[in-house]
N, C-alpha and C. Protein backbone atom coordinates (compact mmCIF):
# COMPACT_ATOMS: atom_id res chain seq x y z
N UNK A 1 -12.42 9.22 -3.07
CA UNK A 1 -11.60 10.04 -3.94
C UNK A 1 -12.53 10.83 -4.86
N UNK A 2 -12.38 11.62 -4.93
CA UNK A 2 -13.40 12.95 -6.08
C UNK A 2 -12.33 13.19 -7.07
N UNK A 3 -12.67 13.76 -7.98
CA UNK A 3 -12.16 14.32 -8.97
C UNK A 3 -11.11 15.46 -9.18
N UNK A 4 -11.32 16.05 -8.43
CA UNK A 4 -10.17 16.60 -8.01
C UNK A 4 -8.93 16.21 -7.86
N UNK A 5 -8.91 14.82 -6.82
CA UNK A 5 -7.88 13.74 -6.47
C UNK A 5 -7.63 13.21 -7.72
N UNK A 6 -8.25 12.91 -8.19
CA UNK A 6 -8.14 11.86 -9.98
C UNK A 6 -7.40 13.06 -10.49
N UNK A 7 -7.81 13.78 -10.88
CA UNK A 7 -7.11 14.45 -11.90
C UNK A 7 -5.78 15.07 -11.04
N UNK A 8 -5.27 15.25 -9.90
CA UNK A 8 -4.39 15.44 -9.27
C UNK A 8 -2.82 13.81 -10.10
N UNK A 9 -4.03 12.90 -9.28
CA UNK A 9 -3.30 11.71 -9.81
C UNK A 9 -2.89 11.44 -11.18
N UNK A 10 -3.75 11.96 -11.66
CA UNK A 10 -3.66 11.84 -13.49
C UNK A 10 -2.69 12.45 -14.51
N UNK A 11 -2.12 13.63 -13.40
CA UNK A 11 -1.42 15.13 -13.73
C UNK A 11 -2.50 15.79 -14.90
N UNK A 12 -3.35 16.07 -14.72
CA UNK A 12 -4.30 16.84 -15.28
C UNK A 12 -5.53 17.67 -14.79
N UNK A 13 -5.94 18.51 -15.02
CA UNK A 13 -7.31 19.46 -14.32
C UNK A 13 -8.08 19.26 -14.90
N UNK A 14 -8.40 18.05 -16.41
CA UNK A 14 -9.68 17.88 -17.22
C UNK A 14 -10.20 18.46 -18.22
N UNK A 15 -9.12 19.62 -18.54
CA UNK A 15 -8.93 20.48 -19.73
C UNK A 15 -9.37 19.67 -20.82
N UNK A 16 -8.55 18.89 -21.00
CA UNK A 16 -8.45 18.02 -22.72
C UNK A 16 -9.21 16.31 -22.05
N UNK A 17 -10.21 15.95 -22.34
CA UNK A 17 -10.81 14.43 -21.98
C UNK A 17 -10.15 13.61 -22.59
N UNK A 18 -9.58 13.82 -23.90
CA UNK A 18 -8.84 12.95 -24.31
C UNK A 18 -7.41 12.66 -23.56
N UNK A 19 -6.84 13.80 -22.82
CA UNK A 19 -5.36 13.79 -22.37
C UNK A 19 -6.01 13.16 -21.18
N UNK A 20 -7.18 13.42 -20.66
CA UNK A 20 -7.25 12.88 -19.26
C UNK A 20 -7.76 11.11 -19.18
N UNK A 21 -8.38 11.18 -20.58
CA UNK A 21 -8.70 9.11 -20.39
C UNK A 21 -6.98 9.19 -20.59
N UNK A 22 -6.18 9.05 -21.39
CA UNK A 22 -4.68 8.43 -21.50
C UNK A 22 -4.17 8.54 -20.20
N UNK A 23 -4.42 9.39 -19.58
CA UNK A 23 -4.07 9.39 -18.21
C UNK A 23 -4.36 8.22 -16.69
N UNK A 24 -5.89 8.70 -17.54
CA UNK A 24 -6.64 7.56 -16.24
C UNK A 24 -6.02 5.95 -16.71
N UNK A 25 -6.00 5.64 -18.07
CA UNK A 25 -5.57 4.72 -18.94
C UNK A 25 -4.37 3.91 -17.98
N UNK A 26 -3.52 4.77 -18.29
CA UNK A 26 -2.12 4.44 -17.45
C UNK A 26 -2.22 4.13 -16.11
N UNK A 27 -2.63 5.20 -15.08
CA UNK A 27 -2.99 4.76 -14.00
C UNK A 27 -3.77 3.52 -13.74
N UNK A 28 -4.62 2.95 -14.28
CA UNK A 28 -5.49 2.21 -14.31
C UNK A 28 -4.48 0.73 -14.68
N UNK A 29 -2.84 1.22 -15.72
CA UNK A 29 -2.06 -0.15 -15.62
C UNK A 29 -1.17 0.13 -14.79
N UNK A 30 -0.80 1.25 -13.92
CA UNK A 30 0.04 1.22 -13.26
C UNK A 30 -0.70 0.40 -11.87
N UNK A 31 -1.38 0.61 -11.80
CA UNK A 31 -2.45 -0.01 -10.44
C UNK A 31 -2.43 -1.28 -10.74
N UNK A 32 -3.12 -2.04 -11.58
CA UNK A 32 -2.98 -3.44 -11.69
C UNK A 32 -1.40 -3.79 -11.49
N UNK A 33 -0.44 -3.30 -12.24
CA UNK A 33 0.89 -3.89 -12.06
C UNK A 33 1.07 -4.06 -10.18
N UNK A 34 0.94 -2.51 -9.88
CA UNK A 34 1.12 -2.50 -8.32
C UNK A 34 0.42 -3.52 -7.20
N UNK A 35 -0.73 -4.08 -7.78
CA UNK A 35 -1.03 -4.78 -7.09
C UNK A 35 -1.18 -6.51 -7.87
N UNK A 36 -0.22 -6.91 -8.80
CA UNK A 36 -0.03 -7.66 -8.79
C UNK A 36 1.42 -7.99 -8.04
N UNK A 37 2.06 -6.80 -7.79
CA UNK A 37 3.40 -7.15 -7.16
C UNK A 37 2.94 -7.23 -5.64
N UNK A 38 1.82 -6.46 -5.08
CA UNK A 38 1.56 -6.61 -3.47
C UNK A 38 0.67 -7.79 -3.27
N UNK A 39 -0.03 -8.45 -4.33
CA UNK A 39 -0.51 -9.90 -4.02
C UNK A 39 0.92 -10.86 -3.71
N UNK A 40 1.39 -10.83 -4.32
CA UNK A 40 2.41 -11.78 -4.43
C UNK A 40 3.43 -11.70 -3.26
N UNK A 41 3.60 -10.30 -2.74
CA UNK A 41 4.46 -9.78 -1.89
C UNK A 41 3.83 -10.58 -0.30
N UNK A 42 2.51 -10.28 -0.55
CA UNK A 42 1.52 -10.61 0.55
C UNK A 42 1.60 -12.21 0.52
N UNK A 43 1.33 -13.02 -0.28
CA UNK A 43 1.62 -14.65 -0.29
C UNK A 43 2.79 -15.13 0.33
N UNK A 44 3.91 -14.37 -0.58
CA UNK A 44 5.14 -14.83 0.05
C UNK A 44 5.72 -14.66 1.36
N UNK A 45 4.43 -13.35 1.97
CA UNK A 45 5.08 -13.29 3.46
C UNK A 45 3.56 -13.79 4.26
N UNK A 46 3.23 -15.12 3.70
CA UNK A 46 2.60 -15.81 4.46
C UNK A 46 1.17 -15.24 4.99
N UNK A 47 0.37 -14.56 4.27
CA UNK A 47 -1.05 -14.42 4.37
C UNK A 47 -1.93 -15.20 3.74
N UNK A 48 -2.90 -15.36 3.91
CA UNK A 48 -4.00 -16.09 3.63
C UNK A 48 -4.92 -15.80 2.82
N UNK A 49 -5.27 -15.75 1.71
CA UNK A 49 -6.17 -15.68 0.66
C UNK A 49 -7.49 -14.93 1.03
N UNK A 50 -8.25 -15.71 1.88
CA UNK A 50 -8.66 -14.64 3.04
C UNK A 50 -8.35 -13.00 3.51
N UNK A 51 -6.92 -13.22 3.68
CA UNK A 51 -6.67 -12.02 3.93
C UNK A 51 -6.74 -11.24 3.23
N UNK A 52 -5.98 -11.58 1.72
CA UNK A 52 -5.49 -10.71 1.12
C UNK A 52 -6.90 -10.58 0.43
N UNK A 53 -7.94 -11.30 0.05
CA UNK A 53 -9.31 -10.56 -0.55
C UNK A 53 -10.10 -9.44 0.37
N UNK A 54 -9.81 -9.81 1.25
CA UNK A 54 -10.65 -9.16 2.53
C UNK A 54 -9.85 -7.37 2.45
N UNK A 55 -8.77 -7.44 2.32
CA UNK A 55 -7.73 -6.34 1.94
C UNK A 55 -8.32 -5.63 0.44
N UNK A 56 -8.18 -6.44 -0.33
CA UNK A 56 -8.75 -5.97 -1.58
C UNK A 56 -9.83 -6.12 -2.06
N UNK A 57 -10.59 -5.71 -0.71
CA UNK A 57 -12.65 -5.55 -1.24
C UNK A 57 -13.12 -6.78 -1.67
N UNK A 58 -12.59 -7.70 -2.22
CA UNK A 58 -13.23 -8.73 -2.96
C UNK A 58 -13.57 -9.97 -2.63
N UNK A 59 -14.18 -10.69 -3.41
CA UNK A 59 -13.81 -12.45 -2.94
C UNK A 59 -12.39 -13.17 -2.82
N UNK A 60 -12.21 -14.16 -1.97
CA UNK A 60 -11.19 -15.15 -2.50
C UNK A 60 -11.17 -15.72 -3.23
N UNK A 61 -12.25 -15.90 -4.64
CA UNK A 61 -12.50 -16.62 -5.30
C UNK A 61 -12.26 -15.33 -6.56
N UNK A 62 -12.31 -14.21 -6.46
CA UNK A 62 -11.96 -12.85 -7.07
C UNK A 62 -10.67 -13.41 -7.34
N UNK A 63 -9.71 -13.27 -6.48
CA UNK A 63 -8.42 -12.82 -6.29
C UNK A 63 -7.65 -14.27 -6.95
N UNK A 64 -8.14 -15.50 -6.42
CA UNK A 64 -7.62 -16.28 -7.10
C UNK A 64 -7.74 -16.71 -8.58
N UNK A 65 -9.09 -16.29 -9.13
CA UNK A 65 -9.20 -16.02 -10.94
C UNK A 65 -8.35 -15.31 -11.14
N UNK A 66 -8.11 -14.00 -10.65
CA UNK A 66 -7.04 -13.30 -11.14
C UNK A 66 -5.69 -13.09 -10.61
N UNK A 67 -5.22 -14.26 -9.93
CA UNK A 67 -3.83 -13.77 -9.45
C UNK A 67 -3.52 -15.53 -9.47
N UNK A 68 -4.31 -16.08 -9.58
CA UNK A 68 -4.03 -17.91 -9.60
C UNK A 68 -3.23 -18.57 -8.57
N UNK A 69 -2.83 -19.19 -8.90
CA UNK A 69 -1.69 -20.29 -8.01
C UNK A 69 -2.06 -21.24 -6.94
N UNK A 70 -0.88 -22.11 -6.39
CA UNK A 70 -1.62 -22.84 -5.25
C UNK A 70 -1.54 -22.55 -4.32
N UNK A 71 -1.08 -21.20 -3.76
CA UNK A 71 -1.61 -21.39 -2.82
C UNK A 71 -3.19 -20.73 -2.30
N UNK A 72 -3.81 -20.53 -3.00
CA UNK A 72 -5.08 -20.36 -3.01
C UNK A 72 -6.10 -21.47 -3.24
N UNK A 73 -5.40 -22.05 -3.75
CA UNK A 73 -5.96 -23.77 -3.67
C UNK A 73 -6.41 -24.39 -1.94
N UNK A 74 -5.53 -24.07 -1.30
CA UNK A 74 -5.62 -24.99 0.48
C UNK A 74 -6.44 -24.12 1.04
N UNK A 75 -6.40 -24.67 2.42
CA UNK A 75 -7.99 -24.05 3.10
C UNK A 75 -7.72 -22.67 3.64
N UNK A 76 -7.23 -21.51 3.46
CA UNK A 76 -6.79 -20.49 3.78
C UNK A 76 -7.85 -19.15 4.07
């Protein structure tokens, strides 16, 4: 994604830095929200911790600091 795209996403062209951090700001909680609802979405329809880090760049050991629970606990 370049900047272009960001500020597309942001609804801004980078005019004002201040209008564009409040922007990125938001996006930045709209994203966490969104993907705390697609972790969860992803558990409940039976993926594997594994999976779902492997999906989201990270460790399983990432995903379960920040998204917790048990079932990240079993051998998955």
């Amino acid at each position: 994604m370049d900047m272009v795209d960001l500020a597309r996403l942001i609804g801004t062209r980078g005019d004002d830095p201040l209008e564009a951090l409040r922007a990125l700001h938001q996006l930045r909680l709209e994203l966490a929200r969104a993907e705390v609802v697609l972790v969860h979405r992803a558990r409940t329809s039976g993926l594997t911790g594994v999976q779902i880090a492997e999906a989201l760049g990270v460790s399983k050991q990432a995903v379960h600091k920040k998204h917790g629970g048990r079932r990240f606990d079993g051998a998955s």
